[in-house]
C-alpha atoms as a PDB file:
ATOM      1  CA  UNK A   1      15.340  -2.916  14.659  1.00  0.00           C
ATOM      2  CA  UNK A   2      15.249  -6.569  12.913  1.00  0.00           C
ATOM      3  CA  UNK A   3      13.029  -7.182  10.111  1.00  0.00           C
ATOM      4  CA  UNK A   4      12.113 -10.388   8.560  1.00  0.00           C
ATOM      5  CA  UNK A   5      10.578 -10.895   4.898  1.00  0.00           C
ATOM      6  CA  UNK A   6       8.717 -14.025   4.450  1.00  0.00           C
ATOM      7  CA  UNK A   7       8.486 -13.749   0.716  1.00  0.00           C
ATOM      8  CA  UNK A   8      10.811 -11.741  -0.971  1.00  0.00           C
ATOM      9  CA  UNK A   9       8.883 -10.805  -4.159  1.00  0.00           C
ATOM     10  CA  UNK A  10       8.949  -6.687  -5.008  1.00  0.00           C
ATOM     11  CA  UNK A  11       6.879  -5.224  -2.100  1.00  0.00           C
ATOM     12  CA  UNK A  12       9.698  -7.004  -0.064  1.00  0.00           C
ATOM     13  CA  UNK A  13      12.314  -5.110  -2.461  1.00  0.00           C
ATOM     14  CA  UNK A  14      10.454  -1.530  -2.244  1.00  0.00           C
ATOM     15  CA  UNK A  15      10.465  -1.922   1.516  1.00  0.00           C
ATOM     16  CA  UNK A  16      14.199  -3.297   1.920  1.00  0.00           C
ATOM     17  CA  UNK A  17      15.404  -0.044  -0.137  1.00  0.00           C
ATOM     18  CA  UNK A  18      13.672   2.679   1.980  1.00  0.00           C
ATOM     19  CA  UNK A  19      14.103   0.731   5.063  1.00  0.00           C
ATOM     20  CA  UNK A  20      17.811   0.537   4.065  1.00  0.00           C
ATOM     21  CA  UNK A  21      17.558   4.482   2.624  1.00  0.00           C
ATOM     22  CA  UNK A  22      16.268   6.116   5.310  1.00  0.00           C
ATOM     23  CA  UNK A  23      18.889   3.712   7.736  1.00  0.00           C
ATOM     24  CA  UNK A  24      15.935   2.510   9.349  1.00  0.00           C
ATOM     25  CA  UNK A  25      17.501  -1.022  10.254  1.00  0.00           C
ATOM     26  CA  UNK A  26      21.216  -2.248   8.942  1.00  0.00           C
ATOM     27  CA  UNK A  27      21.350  -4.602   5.674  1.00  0.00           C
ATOM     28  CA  UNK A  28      22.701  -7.506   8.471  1.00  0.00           C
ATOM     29  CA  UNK A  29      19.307  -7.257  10.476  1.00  0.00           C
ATOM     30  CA  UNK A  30      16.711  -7.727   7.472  1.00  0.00           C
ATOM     31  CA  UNK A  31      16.525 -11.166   7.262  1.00  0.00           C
ATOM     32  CA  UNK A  32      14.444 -12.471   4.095  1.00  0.00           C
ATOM     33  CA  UNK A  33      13.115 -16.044   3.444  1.00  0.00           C
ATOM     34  CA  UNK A  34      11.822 -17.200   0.401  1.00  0.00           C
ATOM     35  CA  UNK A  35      10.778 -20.296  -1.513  1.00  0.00           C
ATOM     36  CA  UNK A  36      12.890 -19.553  -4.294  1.00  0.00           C
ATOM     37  CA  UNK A  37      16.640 -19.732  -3.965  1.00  0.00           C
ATOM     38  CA  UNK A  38      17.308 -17.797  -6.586  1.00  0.00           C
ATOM     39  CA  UNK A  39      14.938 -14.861  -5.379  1.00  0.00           C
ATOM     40  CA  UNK A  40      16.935 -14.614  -2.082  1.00  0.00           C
ATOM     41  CA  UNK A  41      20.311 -14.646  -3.457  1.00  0.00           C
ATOM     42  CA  UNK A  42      19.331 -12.133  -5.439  1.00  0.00           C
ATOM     43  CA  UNK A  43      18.173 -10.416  -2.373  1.00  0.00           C
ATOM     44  CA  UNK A  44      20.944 -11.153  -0.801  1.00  0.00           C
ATOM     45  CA  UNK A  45      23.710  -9.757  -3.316  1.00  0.00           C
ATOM     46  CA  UNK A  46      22.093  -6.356  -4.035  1.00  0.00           C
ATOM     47  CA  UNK A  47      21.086  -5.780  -1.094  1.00  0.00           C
ATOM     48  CA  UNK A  48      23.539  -7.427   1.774  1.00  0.00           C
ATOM     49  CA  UNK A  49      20.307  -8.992   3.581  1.00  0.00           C
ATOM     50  CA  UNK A  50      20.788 -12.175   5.920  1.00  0.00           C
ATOM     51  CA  UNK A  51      19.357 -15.102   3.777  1.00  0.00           C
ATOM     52  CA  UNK A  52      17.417 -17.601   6.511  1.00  0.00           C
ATOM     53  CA  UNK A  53      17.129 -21.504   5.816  1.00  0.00           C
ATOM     54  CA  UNK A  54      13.350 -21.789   6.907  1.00  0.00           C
ATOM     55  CA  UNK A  55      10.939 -19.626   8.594  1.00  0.00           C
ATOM     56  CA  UNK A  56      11.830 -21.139  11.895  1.00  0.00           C
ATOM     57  CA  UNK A  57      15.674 -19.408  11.591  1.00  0.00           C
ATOM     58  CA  UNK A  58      13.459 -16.005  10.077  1.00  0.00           C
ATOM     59  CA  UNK A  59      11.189 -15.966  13.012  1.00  0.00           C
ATOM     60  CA  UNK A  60      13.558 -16.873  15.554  1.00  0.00           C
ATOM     61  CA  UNK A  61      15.902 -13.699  14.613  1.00  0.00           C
ATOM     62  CA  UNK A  62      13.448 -10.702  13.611  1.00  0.00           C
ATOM     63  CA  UNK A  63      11.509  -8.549  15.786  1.00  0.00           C
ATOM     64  CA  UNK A  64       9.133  -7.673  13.000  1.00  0.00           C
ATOM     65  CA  UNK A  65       7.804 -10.170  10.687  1.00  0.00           C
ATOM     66  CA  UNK A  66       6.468  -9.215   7.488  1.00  0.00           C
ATOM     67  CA  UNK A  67       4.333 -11.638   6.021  1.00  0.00           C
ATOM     68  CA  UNK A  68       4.820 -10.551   1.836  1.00  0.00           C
ATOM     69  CA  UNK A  69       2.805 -13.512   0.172  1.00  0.00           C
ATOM     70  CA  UNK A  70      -0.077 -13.808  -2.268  1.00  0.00           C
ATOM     71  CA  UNK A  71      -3.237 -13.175  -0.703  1.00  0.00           C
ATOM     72  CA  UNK A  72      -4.216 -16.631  -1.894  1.00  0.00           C
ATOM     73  CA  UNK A  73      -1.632 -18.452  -0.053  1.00  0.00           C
ATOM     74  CA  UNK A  74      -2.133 -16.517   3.168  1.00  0.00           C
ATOM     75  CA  UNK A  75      -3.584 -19.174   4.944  1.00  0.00           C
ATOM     76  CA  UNK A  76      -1.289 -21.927   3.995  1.00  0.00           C
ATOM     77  CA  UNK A  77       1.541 -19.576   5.382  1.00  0.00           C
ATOM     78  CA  UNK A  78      -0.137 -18.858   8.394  1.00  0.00           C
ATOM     79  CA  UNK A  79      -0.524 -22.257   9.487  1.00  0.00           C
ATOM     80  CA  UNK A  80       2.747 -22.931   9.241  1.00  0.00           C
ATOM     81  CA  UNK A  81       3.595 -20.077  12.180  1.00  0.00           C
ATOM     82  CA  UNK A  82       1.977 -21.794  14.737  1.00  0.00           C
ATOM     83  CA  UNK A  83       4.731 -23.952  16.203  1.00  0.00           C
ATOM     84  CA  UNK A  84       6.668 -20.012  17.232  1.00  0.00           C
ATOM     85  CA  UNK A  85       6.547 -18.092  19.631  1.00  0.00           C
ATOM     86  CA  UNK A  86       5.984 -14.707  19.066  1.00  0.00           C
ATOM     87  CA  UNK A  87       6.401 -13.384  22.271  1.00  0.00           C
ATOM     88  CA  UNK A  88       7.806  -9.556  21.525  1.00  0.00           C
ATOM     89  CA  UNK A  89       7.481 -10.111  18.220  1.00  0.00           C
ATOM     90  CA  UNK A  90       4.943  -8.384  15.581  1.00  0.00           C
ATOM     91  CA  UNK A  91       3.685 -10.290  13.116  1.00  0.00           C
ATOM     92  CA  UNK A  92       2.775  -7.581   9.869  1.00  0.00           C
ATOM     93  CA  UNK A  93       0.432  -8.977   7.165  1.00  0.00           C
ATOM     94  CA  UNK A  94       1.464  -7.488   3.617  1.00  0.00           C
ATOM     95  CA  UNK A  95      -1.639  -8.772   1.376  1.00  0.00           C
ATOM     96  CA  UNK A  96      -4.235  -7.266   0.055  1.00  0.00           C
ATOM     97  CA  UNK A  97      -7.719  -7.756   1.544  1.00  0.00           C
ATOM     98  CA  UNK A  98      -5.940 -10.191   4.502  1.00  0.00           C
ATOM     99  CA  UNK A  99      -7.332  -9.210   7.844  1.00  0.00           C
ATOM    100  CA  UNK A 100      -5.289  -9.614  10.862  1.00  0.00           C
ATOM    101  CA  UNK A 101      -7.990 -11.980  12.156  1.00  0.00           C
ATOM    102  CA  UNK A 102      -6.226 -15.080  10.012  1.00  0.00           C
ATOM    103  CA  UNK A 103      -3.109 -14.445  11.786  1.00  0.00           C
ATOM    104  CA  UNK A 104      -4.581 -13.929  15.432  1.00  0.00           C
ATOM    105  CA  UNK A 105      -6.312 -17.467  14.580  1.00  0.00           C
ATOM    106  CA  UNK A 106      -2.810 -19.260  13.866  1.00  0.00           C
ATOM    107  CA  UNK A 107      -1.096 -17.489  16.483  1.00  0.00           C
ATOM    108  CA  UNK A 108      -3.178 -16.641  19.425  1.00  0.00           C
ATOM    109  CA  UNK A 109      -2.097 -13.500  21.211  1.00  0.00           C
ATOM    110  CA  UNK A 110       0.162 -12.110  18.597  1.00  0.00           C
ATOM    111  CA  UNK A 111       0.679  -8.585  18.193  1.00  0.00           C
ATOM    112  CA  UNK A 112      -0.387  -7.866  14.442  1.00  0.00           C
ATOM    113  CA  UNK A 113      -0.695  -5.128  12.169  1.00  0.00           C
ATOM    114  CA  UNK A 114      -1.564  -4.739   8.718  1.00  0.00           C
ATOM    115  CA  UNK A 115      -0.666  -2.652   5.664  1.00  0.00           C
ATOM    116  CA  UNK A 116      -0.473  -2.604   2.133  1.00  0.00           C
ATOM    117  CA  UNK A 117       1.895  -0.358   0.477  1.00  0.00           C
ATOM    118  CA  UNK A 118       0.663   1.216  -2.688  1.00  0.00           C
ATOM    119  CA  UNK A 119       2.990   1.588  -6.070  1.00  0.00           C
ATOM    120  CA  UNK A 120       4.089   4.844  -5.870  1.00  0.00           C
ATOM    121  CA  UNK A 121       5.668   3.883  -2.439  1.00  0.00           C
ATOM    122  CA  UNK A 122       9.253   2.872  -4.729  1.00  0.00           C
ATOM    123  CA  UNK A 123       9.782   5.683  -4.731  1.00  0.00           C
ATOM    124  CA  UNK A 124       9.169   7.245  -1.649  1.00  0.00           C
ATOM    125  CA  UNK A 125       5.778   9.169  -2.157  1.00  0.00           C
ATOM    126  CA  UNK A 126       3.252   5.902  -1.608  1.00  0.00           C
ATOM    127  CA  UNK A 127       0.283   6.227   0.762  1.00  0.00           C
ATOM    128  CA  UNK A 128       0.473   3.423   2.890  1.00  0.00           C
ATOM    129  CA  UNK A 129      -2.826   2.954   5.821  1.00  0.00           C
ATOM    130  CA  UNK A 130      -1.621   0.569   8.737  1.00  0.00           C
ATOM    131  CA  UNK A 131      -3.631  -1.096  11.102  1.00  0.00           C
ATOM    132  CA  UNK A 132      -2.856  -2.235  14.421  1.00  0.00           C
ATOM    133  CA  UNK A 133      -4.315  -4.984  17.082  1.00  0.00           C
ATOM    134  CA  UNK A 134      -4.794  -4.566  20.783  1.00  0.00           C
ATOM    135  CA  UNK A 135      -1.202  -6.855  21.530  1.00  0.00           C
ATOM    136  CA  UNK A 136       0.844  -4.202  19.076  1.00  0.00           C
ATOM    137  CA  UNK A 137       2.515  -2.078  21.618  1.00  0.00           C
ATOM    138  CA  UNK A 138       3.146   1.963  21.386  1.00  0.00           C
ATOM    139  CA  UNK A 139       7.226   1.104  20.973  1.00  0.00           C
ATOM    140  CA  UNK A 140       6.297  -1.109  18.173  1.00  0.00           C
ATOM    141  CA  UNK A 141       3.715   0.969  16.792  1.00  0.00           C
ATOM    142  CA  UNK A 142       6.600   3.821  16.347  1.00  0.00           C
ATOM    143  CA  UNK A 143       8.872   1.481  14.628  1.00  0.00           C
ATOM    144  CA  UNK A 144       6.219   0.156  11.959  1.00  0.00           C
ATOM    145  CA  UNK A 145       5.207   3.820  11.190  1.00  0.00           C
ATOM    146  CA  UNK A 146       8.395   4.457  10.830  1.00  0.00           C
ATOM    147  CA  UNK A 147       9.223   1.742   8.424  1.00  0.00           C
ATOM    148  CA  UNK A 148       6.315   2.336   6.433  1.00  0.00           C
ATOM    149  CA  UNK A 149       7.242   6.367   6.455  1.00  0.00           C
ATOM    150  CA  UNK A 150       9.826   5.675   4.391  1.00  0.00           C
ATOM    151  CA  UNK A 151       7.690   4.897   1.682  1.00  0.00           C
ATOM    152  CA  UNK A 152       5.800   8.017   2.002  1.00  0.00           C
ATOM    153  CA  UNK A 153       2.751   9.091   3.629  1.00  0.00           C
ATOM    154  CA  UNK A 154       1.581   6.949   6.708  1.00  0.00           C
ATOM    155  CA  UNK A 155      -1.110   7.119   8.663  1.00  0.00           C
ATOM    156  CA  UNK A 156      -2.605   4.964  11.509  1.00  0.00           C
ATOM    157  CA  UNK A 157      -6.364   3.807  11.154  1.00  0.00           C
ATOM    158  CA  UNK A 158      -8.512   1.382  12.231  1.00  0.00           C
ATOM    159  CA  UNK A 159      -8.719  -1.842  10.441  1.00  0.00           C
ATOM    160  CA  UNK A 160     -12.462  -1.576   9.173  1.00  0.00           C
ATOM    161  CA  UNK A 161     -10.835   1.510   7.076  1.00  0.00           C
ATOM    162  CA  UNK A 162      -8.186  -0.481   5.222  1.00  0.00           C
ATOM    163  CA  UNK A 163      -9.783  -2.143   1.996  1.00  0.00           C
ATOM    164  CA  UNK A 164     -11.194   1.160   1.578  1.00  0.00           C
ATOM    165  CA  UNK A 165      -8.036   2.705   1.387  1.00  0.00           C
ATOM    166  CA  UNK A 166      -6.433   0.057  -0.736  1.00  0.00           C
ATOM    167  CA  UNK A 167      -8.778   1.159  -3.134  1.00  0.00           C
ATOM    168  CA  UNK A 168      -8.262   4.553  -2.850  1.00  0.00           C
ATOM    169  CA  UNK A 169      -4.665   4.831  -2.907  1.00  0.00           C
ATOM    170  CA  UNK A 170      -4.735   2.760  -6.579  1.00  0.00           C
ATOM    171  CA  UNK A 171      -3.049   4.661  -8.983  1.00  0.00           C
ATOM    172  CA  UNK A 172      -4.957   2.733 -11.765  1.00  0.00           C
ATOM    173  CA  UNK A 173      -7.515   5.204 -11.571  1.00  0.00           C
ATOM    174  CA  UNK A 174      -5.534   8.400 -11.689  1.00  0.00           C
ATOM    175  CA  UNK A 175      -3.111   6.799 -14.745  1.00  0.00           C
ATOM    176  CA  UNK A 176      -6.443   6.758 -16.574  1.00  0.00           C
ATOM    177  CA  UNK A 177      -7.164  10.047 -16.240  1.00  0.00           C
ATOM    178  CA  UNK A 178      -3.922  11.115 -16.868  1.00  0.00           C
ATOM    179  CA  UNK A 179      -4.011   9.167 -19.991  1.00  0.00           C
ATOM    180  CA  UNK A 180      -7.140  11.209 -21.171  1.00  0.00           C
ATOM    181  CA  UNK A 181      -5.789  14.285 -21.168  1.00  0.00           C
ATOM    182  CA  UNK A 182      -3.179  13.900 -23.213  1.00  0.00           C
ATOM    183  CA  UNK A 183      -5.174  12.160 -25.349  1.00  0.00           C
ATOM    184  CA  UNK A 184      -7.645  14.849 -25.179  1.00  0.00           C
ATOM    185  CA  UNK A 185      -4.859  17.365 -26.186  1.00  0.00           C
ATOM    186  CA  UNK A 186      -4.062  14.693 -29.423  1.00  0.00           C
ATOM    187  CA  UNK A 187      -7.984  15.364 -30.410  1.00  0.00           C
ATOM    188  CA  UNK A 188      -7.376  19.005 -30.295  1.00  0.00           C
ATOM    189  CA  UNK A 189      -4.256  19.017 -32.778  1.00  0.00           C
ATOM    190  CA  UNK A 190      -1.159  18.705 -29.921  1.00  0.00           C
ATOM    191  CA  UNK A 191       1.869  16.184 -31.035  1.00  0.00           C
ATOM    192  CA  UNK A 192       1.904  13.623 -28.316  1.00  0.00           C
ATOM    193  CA  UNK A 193       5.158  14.590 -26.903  1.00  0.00           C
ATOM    194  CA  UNK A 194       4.202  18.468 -26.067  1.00  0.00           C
ATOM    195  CA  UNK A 195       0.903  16.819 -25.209  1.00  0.00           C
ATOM    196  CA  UNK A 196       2.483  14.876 -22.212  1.00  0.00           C
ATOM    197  CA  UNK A 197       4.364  17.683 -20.959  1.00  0.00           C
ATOM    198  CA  UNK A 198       1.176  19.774 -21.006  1.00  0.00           C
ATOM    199  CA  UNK A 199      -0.729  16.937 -19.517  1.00  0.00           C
ATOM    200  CA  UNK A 200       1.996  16.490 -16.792  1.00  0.00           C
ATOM    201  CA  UNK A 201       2.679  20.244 -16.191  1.00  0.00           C
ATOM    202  CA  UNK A 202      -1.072  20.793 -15.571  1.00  0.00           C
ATOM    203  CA  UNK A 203      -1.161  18.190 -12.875  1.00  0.00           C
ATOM    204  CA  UNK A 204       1.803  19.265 -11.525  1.00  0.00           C
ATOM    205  CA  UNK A 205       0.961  22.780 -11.145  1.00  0.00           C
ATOM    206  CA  UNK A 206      -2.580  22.002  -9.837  1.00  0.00           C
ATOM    207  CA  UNK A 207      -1.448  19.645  -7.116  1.00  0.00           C
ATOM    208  CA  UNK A 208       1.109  22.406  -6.104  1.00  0.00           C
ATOM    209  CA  UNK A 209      -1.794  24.833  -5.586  1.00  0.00           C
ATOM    210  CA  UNK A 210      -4.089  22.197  -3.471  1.00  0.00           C
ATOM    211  CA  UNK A 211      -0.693  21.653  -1.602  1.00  0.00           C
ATOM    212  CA  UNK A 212      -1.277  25.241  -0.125  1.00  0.00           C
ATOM    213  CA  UNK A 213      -5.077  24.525   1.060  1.00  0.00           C
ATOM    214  CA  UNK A 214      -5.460  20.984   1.037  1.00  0.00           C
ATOM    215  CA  UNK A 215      -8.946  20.871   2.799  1.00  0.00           C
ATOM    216  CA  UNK A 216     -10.602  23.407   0.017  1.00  0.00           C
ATOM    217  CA  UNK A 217     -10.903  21.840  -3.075  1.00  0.00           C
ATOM    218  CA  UNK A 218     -14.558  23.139  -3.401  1.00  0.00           C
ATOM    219  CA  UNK A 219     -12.974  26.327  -2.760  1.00  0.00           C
ATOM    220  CA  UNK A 220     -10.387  26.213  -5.650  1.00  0.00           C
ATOM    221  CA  UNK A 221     -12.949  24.903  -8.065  1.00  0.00           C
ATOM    222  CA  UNK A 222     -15.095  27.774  -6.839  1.00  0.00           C
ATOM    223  CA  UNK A 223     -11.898  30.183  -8.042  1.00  0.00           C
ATOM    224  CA  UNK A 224     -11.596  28.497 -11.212  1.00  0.00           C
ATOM    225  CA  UNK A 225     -14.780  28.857 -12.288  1.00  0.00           C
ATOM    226  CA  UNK A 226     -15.394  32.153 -13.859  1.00  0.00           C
ATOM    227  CA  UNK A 227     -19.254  33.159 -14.737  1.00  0.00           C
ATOM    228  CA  UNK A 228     -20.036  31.748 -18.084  1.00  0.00           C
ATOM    229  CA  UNK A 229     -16.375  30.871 -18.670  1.00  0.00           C
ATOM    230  CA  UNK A 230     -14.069  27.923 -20.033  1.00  0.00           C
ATOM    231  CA  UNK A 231     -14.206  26.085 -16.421  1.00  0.00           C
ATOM    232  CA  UNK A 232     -17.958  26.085 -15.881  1.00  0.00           C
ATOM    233  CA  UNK A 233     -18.170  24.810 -18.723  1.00  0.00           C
ATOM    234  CA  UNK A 234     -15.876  21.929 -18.965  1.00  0.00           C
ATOM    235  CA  UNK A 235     -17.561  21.420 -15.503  1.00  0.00           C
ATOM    236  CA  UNK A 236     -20.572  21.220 -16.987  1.00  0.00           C
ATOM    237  CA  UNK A 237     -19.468  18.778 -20.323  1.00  0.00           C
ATOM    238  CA  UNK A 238     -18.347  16.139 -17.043  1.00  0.00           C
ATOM    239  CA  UNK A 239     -21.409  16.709 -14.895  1.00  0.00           C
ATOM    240  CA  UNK A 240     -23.535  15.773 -17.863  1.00  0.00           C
ATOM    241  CA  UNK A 241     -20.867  12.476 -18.592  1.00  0.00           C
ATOM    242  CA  UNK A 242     -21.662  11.777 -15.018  1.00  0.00           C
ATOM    243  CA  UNK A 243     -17.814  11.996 -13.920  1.00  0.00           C
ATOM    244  CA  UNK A 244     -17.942  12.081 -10.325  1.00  0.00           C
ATOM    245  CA  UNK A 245     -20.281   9.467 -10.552  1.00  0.00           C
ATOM    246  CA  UNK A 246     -18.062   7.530 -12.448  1.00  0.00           C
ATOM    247  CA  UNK A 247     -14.933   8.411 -10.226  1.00  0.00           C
ATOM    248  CA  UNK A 248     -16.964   7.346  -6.953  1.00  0.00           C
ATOM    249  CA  UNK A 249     -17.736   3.873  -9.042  1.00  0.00           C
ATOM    250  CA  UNK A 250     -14.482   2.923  -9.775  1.00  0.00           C
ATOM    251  CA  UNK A 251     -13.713   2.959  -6.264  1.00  0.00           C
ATOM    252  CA  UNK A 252     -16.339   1.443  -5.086  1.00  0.00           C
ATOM    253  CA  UNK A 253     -15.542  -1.294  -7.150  1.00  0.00           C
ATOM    254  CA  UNK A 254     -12.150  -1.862  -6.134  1.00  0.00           C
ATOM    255  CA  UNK A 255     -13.415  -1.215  -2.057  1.00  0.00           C
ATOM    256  CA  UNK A 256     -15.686  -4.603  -3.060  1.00  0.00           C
ATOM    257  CA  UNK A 257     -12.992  -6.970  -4.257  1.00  0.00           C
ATOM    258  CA  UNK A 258     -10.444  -6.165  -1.669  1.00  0.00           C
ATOM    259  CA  UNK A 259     -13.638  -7.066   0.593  1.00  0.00           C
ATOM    260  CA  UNK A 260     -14.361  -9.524  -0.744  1.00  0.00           C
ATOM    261  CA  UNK A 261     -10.709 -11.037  -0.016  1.00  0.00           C
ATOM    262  CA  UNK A 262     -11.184 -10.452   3.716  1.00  0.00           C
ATOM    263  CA  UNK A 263     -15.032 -11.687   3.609  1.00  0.00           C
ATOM    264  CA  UNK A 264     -13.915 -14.658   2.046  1.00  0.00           C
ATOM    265  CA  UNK A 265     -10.939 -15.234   4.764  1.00  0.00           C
ATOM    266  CA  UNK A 266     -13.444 -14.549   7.227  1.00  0.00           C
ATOM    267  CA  UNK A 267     -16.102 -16.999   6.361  1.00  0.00           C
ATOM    268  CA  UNK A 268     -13.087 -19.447   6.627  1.00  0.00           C
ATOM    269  CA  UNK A 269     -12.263 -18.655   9.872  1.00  0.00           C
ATOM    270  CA  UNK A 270     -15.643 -19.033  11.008  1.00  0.00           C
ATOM    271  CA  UNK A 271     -15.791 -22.441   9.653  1.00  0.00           C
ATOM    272  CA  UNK A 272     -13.299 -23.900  11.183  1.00  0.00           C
ATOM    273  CA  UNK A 273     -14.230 -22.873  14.868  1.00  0.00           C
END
């Protein structure tokens, strides 16, 4: 399999060392190209990639082109694919809230797919969505869920599902709430050391028990919750706080910008027919 990086910023990294990890593709066949010199020869030392001259040597060599670049310059880097052909090639956009749409425009008949790795993926326990169009063929569908495996937990959905996933798969969200139990263990006397590993532990040891029945959580929160006990009413204290109200916003709000990316890039593209 040869890859090709078109920006070589950190989701380029994180996917270079579990592609190279899990022996996906050979150091010699991940080609990167970047604006900075600097960036690829830094690339290129610690990781052994091939360092291309332009996106024309990139293109011309990789089977698989990832397209790693700020969702505001997405369409500036598009344009400048459509003098290649990328017959038997798959062009994979890497930028939040980019539909494949922008690249079908600039390259008409490409096979595309779409993804977005989230943080945790660095270390090989991400949740990463990906997206495919009608052109991306079931060989090349294997290989991209196999690159993206690496990272952690794949799955295949359609496109209209993405943003919503981006959001989902945050971690900001979850952080925060980690963050508020320890502090709530500060409140209630705990030094903030112990209060971390109790914090931790607790999350730990909850996600190992949802591990074993994955598609009951009403059914564990049903087991939790003794009759007039500690659980019903901590339940209770976050019902009245509106949590899951708050939880449900929060996403919501994150599903809306990363729309509002694609909307945006699709109003575009509807201008300029």
């Amino acid at each position: 399999m040869k890859i090709g990086f078109i920006g070589s910023g950190a989701i380029s990294e994180i996917l270079s060392q579990k592609i190279l990890e899990s022996n996906t593709a050979k150091p010699q066949d991940i080609f990167i190209y970047d604006m900075s010199a600097e960036r690829m020869e830094y690339m290129r030392e610690k990781y052994s990639l091939s360092a291309c001259v332009n996106t024309e040597e990139l293109i011309s060599k990789a089977e698989y082109v990832f397209m790693c670049v700020r969702s505001d310059n997405a369409i500036d880097m598009a344009k400048t694919l459509r003098p290649y052909s990328f017959e038997g090639k798959t062009i994979v956009s890497i930028s939040s809230g980019i539909p494949m749409a922008l690249y079908e425009k600039y390259v008409p008949g490409a096979a595309v797919a779409r993804a977005l790795p989230n943080p945790p993926s660095r270390i090989g326990h991400g949740v990463i969505a990906v997206a495919f169009n009608s052109k991306v063929n079931a060989a090349q569908k294997e290989d991209l869920m196999k690159v993206f495996g690496a990272m952690g937990t794949c799955l295949s959905l359609g496109e209209d599902k993405i943003n919503a996933i981006t959001s989902l798969t945050g971690p900001g969200p979850v952080y925060a709430f980690f963050q508020a139990l320890v502090e709530s263990s500060l409140l209630l006397g705990i030094d903030h050391k112990t209060s971390a590993k109790l914090a931790h532990g607790t999350v730990e040891g909850c996600l190992k028990v949802w591990e074993k029945n994955i598609d009951d959580i009403s059914g564990l929160l049903a087991e939790t919750s003794t009759p007039g006990g500690i659980s019903v009413r901590q339940l209770y204290s976050l019902e009245q706080d509106s949590f899951k109200a708050s939880v449900k916003g929060c996403y919501e709000e994150g599903f809306l910008r990363t729309k509002a990316y694609s909307d945006n890039i699709s109003k575009m593209l509807e201008e300029m027919n």
